[in-house]
Protein backbone atom coordinates (compact mmCIF):
# COMPACT_ATOMS: atom_id res chain seq x y z
CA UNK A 1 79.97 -7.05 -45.03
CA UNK A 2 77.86 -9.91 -43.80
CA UNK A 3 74.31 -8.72 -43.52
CA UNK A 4 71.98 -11.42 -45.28
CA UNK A 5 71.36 -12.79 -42.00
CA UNK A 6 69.56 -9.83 -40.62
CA UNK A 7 67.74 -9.57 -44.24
CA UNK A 8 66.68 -12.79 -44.29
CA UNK A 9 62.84 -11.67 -43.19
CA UNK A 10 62.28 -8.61 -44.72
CA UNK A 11 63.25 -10.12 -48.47
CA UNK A 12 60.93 -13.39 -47.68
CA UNK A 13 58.06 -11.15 -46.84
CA UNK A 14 58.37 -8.88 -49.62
CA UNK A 15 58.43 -11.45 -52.13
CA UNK A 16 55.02 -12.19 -51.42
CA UNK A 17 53.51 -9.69 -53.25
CA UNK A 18 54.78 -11.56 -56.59
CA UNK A 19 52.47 -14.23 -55.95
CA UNK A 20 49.46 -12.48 -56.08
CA UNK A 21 46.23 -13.46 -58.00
CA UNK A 22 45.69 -10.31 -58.81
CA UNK A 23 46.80 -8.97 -62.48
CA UNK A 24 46.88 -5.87 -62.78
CA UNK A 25 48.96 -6.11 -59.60
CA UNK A 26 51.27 -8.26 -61.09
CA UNK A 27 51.67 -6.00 -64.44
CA UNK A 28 52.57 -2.89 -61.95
CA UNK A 29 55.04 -4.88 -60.08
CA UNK A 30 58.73 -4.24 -60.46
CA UNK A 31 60.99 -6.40 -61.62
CA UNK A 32 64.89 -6.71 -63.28
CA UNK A 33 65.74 -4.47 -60.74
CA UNK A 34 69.66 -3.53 -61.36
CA UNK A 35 72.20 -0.43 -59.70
CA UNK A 36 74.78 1.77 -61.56
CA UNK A 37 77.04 4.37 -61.12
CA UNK A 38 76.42 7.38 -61.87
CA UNK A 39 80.08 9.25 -61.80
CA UNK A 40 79.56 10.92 -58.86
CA UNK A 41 80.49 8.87 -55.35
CA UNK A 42 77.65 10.20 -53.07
CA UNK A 43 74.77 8.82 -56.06
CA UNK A 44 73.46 5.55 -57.17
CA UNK A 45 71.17 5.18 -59.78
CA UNK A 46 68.23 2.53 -59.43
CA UNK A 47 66.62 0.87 -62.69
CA UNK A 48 63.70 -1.33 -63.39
CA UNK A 49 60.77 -2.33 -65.12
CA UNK A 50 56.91 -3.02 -64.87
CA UNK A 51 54.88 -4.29 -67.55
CA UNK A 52 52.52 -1.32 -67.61
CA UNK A 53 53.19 2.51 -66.59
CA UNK A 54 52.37 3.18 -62.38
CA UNK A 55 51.54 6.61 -61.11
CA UNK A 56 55.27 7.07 -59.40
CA UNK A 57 58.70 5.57 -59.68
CA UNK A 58 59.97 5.81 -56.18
CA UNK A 59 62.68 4.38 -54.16
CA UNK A 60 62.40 4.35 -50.35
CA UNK A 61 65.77 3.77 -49.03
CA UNK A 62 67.79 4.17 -45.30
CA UNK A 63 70.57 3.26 -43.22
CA UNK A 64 68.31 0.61 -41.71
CA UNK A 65 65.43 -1.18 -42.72
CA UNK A 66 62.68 1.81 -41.69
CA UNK A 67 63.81 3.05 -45.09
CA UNK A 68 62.60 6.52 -44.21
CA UNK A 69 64.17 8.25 -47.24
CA UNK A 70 62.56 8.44 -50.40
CA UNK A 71 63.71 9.16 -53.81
CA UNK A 72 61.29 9.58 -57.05
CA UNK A 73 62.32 9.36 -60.76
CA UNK A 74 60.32 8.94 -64.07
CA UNK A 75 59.32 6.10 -66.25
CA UNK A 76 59.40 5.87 -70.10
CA UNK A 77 57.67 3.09 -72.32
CA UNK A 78 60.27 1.28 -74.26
CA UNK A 79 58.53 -1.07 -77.00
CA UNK A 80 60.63 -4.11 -78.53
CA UNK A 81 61.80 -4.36 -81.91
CA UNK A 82 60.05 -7.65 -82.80
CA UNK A 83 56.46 -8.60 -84.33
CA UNK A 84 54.88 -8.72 -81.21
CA UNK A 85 55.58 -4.94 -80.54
CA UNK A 86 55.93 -5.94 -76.56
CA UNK A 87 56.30 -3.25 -74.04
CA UNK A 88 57.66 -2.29 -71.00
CA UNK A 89 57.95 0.81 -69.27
CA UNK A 90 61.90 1.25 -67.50
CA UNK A 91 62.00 3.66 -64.17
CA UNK A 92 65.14 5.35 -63.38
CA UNK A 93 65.35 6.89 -59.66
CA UNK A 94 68.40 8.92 -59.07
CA UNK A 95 69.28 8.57 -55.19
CA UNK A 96 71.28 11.63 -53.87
CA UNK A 97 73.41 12.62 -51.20
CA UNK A 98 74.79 9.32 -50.21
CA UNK A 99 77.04 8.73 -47.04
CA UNK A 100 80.51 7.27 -47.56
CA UNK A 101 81.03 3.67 -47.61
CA UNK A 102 77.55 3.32 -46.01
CA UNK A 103 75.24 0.45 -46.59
CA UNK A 104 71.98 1.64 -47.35
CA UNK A 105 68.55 -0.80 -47.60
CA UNK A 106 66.10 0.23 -50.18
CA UNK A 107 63.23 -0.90 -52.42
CA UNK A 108 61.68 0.22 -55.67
CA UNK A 109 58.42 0.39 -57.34
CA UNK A 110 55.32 2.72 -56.39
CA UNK A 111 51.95 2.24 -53.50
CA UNK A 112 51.07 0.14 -56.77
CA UNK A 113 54.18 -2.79 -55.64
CA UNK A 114 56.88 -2.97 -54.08
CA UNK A 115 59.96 -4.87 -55.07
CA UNK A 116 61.54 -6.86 -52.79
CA UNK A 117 64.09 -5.64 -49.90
CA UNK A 118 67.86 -5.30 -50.82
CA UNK A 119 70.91 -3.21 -50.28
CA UNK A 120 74.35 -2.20 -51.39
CA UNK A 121 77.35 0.09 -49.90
CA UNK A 122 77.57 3.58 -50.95
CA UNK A 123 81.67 4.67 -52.57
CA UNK A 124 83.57 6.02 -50.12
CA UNK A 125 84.31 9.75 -51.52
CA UNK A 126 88.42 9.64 -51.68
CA UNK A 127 90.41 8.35 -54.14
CA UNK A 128 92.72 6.48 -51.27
CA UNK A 129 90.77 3.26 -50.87
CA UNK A 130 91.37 0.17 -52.61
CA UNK A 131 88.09 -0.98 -55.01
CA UNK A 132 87.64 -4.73 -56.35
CA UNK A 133 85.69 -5.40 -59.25
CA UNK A 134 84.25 -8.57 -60.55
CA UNK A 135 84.44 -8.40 -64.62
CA UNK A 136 83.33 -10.83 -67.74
CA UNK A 137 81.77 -10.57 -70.69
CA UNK A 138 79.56 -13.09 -72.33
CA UNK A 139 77.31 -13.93 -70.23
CA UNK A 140 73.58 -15.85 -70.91
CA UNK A 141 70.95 -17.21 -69.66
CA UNK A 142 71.75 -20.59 -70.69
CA UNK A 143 74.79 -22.34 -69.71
CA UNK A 144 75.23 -18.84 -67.67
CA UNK A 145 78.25 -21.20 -65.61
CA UNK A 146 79.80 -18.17 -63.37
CA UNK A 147 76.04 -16.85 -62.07
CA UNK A 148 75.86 -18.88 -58.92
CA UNK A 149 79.25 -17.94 -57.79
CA UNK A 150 78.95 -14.20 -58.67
CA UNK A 151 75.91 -13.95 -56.55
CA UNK A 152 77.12 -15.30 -53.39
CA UNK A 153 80.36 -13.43 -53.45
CA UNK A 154 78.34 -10.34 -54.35
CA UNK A 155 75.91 -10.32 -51.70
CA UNK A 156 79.00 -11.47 -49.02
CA UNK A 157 80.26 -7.85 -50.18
CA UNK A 158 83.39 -9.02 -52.39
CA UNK A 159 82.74 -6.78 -54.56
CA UNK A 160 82.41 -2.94 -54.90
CA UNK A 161 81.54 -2.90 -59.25
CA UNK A 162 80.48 -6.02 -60.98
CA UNK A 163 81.46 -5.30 -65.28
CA UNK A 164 79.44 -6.79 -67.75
CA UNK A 165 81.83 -6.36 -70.84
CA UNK A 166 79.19 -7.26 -73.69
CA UNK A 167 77.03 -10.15 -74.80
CA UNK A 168 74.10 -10.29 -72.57
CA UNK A 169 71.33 -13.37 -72.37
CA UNK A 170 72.05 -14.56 -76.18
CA UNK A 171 70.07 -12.57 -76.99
CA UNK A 172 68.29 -9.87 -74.79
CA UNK A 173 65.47 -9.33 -78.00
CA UNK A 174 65.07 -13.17 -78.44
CA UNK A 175 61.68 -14.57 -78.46
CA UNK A 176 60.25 -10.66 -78.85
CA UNK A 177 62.33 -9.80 -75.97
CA UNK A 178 61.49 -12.34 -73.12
CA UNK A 179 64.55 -13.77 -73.49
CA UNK A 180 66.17 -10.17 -72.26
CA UNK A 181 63.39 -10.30 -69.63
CA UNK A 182 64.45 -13.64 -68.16
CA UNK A 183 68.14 -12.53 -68.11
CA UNK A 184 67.52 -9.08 -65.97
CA UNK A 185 65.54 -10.96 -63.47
CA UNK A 186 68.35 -13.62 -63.53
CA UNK A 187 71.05 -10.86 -63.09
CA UNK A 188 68.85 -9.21 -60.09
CA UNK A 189 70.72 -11.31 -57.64
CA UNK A 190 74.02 -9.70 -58.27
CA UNK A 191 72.88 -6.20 -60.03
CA UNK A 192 70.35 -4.84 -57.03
CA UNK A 193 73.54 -5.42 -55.02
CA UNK A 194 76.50 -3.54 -56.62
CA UNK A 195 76.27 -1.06 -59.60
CA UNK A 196 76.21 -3.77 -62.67
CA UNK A 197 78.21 -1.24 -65.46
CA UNK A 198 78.33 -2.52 -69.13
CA UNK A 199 79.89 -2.30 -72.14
CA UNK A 200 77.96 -3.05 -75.47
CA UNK A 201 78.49 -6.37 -77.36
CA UNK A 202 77.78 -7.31 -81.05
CA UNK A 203 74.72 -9.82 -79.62
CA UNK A 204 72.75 -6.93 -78.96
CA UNK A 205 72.68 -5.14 -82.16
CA UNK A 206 69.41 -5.79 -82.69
CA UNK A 207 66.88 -2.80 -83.97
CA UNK A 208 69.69 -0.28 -83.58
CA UNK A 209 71.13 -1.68 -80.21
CA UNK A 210 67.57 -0.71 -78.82
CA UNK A 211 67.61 -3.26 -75.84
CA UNK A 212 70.87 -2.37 -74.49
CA UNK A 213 70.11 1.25 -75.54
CA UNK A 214 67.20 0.89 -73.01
CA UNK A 215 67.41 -1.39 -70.63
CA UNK A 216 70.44 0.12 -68.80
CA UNK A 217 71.23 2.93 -67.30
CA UNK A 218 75.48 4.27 -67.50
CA UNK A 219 76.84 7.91 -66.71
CA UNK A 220 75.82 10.61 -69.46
CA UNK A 221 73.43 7.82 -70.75
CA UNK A 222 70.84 10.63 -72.01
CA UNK A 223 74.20 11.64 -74.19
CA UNK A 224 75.35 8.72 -75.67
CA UNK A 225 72.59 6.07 -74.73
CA UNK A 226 74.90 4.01 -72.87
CA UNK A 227 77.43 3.25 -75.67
CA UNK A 228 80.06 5.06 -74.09
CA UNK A 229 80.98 6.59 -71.02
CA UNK A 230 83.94 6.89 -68.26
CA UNK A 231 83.72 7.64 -64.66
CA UNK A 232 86.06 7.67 -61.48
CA UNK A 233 86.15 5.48 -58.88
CA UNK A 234 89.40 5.05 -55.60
CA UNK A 235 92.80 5.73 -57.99
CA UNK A 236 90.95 4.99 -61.26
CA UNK A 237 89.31 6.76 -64.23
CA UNK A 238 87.77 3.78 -66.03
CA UNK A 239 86.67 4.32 -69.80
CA UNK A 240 83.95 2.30 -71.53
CA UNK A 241 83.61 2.27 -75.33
CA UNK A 242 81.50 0.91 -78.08
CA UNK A 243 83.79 -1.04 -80.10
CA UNK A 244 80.33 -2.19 -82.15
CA UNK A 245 80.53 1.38 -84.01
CA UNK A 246 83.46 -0.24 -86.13
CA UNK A 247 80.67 -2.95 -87.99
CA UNK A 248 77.60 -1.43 -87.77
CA UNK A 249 77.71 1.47 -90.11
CA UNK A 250 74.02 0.80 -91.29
CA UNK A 251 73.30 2.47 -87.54
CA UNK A 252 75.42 5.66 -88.76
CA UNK A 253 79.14 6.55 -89.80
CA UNK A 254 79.17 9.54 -87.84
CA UNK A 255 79.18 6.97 -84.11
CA UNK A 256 82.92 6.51 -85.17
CA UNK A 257 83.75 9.88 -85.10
CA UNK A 258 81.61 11.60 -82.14
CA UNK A 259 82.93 8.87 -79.99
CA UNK A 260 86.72 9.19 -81.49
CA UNK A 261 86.72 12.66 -80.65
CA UNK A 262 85.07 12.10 -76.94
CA UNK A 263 87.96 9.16 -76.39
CA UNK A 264 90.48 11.97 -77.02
CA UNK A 265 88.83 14.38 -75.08
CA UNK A 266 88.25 11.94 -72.44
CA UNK A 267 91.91 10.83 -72.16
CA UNK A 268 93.52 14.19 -72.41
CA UNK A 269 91.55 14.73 -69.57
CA UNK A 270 92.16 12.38 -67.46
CA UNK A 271 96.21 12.49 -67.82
CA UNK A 272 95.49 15.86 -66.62
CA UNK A 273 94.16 14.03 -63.16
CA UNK A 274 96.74 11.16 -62.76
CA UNK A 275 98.21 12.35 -59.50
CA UNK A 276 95.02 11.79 -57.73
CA UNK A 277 93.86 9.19 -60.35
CA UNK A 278 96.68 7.30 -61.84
CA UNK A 279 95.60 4.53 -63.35
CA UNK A 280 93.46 4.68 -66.75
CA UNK A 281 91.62 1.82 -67.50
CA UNK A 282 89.98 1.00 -70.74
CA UNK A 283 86.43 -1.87 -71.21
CA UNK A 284 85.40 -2.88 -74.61
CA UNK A 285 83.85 -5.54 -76.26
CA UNK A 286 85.82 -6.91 -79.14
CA UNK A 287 89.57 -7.43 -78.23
CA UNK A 288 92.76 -5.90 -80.50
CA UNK A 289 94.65 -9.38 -79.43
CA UNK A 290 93.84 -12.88 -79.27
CA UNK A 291 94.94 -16.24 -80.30
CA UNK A 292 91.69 -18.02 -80.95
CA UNK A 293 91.21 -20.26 -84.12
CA UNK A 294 87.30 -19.07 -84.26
CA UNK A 295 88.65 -16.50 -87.17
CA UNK A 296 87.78 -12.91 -85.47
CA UNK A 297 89.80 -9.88 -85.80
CA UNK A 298 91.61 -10.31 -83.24
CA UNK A 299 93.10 -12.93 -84.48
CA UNK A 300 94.20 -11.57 -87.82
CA UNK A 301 96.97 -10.06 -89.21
CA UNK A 302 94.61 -6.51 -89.52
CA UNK A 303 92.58 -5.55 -86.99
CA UNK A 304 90.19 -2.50 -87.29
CA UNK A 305 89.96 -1.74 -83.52
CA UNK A 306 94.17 -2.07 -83.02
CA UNK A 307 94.02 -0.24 -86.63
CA UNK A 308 92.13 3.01 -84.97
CA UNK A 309 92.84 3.04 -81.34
CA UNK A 310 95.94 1.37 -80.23
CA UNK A 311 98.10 4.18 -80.78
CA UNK A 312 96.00 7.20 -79.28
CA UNK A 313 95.86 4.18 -75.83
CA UNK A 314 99.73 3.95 -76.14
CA UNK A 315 100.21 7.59 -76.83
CA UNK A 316 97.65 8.58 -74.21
CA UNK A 317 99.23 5.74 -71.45
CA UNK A 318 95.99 3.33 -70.91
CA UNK A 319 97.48 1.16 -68.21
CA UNK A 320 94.95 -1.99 -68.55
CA UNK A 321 92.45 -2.85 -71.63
CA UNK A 322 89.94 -5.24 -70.67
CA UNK A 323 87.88 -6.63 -73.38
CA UNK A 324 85.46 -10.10 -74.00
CA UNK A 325 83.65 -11.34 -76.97
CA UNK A 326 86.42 -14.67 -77.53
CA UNK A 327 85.12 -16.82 -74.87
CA UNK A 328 88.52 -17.83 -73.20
CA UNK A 329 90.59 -16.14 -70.79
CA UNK A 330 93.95 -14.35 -72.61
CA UNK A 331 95.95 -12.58 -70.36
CA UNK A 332 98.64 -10.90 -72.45
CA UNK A 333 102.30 -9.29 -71.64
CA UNK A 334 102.57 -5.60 -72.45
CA UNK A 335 102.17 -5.46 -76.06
CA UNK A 336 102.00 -2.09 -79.03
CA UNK A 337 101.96 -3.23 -82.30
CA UNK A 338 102.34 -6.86 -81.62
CA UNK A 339 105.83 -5.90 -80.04
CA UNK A 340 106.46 -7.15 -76.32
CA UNK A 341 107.42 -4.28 -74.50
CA UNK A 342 107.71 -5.84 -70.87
CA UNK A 343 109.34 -3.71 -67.79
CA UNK A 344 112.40 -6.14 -67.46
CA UNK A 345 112.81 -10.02 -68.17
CA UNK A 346 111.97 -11.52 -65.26
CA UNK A 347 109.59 -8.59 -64.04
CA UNK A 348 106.85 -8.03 -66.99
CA UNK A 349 104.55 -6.40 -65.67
CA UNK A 350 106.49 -4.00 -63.21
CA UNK A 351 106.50 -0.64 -64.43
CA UNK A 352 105.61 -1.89 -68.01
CA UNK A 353 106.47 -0.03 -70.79
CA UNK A 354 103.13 -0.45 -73.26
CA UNK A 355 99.11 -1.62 -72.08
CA UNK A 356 98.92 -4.35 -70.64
CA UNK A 357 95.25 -6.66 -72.26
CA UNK A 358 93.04 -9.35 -71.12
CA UNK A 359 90.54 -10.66 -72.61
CA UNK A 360 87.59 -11.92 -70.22
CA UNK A 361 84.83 -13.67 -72.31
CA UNK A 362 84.31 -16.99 -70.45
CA UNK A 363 81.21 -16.60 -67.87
CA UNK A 364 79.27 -18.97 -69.53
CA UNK A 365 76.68 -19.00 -72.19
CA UNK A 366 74.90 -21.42 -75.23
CA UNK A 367 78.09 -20.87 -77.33
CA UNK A 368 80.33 -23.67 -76.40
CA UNK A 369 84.10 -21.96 -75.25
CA UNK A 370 86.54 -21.19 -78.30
CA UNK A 371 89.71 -23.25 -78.61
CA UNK A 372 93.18 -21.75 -78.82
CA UNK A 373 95.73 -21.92 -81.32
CA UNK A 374 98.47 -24.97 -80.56
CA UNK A 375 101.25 -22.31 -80.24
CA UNK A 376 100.84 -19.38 -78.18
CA UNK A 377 101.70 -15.77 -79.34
CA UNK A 378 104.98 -14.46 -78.40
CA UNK A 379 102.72 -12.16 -76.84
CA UNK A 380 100.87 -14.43 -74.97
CA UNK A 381 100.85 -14.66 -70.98
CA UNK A 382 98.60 -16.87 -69.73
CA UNK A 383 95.65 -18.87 -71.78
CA UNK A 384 92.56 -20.58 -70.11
CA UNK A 385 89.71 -22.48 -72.04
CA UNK A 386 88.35 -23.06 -68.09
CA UNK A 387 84.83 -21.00 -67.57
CA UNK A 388 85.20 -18.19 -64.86
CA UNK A 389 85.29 -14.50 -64.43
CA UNK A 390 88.49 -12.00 -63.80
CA UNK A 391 88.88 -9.94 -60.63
CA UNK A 392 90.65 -6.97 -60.19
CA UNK A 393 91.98 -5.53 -56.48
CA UNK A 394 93.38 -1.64 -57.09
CA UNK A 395 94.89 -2.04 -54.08
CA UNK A 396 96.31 1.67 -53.97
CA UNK A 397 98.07 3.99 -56.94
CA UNK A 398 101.00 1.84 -57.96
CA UNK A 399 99.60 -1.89 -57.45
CA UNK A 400 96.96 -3.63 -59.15
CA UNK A 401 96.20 -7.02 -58.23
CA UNK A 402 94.46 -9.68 -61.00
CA UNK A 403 92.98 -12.91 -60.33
CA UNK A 404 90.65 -15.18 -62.91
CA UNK A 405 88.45 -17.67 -61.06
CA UNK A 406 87.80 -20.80 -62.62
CA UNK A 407 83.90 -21.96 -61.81
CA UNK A 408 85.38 -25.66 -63.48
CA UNK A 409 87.50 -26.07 -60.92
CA UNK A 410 85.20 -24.61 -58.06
CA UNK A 411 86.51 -21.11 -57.86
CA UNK A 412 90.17 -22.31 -58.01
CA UNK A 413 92.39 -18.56 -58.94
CA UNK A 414 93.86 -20.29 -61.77
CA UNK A 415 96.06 -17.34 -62.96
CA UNK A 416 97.41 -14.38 -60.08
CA UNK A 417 99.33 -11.37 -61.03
CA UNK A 418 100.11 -8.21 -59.82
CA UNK A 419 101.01 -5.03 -62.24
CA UNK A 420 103.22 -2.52 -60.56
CA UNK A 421 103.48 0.94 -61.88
CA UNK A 422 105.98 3.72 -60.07
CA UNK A 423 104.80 5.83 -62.67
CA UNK A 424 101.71 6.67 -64.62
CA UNK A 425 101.33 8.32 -68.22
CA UNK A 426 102.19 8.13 -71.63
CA UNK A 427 104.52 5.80 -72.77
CA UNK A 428 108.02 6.45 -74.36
CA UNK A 429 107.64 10.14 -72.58
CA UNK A 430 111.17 9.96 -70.62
């Protein structure tokens, strides 16, 4: 999908209005401008902010650059945590009725600004295509090492979903939020272009999560205020959790149990769909496996998140847990209860017999990467220190095709496998 070229003018001359002298003008004008999903294929939800309130939130949109569709949503104030008591005010704009696999242009903001020109490609509404997704966690503003690669491949059309799995900016309240500021109008480049879906991390627990809380915009978020969530997309349902609500109990007990039961719910669910949507995928911050020497859970004998979920994920036959937080790269072989349960010898991950985890934390931030223990685990696959990002390809129902790019060794795939499932469900069910 190679349309910058015939972009090129429209974006230069709509960035113009950001250098205005006026203030006011400046205050109304929209910025951190970011898509999502909203679990339904013909929809995309568009999210932003302005410094003060404007009398519309409206998105003009088309299947050219006329844009002669128009969209309008609402606005609420959202004030930071810190002593400054800065605000904001986030619009959300809804846009409906969406062609299949169609690339749409659009721009945001009010008759008060206009944001600059940019587009994306609506889902196509089947479940027989093949979707690739871009996925990290950890990602700043400093040191943020993967950025520049992510945005080019974005806006050449690589990608279909870009996952943030946790850990946004270091931190996204820093410096009474400008520091969360600076990283949404950094992100713009890749979020305006493909839905940007997250999953909460422990560096924004800040005032009750209140950043990430607000500043995003995931399926059901007036439910759950983004901390968890699933949607469909091609042959995948793809849950998102909060693994935060294990270490936070100060923000409420009862978050472990409403979104316990909803996982349940969720999953029972979708085994109920798995001929149309095989595989289950899980995203979560903090990982049940690693083998870092940085002295997280994941690395300990107990874990609290293998403790409470990895049996209802084995019993309920997640095929792929992605997680972040350790910032390596730890692809693992199919593992339950730190038992390798691989589909034959020299096939692991064909047709395996337990979840298959990796852990995708090395984008790049102002924490330096983690170091690995000398000896791997025995169930350890592959191990990279290298910074980078993971793709995934779900090329159709049975094959699933992983790459991790390293940005050290200029985009180099520095670990390629496939998993190959001839059938989907729980495990140990035969």
């Amino acid at each position: 999908m190679d349309v910058l070229n015939g972009l090129l003018i429209p974006i230069l001359l709509s960035c113009t209005v950001c250098y205005s002298n006026d203030v006011r003008h400046i205050q109304l004008q929209p910025e951190q401008i970011h898509l999502s999903a909203t679990g339904n294929a013909d929809e995309m939800m568009v999210t932003w902010s302005t410094v003060n309130d404007t009398k519309a939130s409206l998105v003009r949109f088309g299947k050219n650059i006329t844009l002669n569709l128009v969209a309008k949503g609402t606005s609420s104030i959202f004030v930071d945590g810190g002593p400054e008591k800065r605000s904001q005010f986030i619009h959300r704009v809804k846009l409906t009725g969406l062609s299949p696999a169609q690339i749409y242009y659009y721009h945001c903001g009010s008759e008060e600004g206009w944001s600059p020109l940019f587009f994306f490609k609506a889902f196509p509404n089947t479940t027989d295509w093949s979707p690739r997704f871009a996925m990290y966690g950890d990602l700043g503003n400093e040191n943020a090492q993967s950025l520049s690669r992510l945005q080019e491949e974005v806006q050449k059309g690589m990608y279909d979903t870009v996952f943030h799995i946790g850990d946004f900016a270091y931190e996204l309240e820093e410096d009474n939020g400008r520091v969360g500021d600076m990283f949404m109008r950094q992100i713009e480049s890749v979020a305006a272009y493909v839905p940007y879906m997250t999953a909460v991390g422990n560096h924004e627990a800040s005032y009750n999560f209140s950043h990430y809380k607000n500043r995003f915009t995931m399926p059901n978020f007036a439910e759950t205020a983004n901390l968890w969530y699933s949607w469909d997309i091609g042959p995948a349902h793809i849950i998102v959790f909060s693994t935060e609500v294990y270490y936070y109990f100060q923000y409420g007990l009862f978050l472990i149990t409403h979104q316990l039961n909803w996982l349940k719910q969720d999953l029972e669910a979708a085994n109920k769909n798995r001929v149309e949507r095989p595989w289950v995928i899980t995203m979560a911050h903090r990982p049940m496996y690693c083998t870092d020497t940085d002295g997280d859970d994941c690395s300990k004998r107990y874990n609290i998140i293998r403790d409470q979920l990895e049996e209802l994920f084995y019993d309920s036959g997640v095929d792929i847990e992605f997680w972040a937080h350790e910032h390596t790269y730890e692809r693992l072989l199919p593992v339950y209860k730190g038992k390798v349960f691989n589909g034959s010898a020299s096939a692991p991950y064909t047709n395996p017999n337990a979840p298959v985890h990796v852990v995708a934390g090395s984008a790049g931030c102002r924490e330096l990467p983690d170091k690995f223990t000398p000896v791997p685990a025995p169930w350890d696959g592959f191990r990279s220190r290298d910074y980078g990002y993971l793709t995934l390809t779900l090329t159709n129902k049975t094959h699933a095709h992983f790459q991790q790019i390293s940005d050290d060794q200029g985009g180099k795939v520095i670990d390629d496998f496939w998993v190959i499932k001839n059938k989907h469900g729980p495990y140990g069910s035969d």
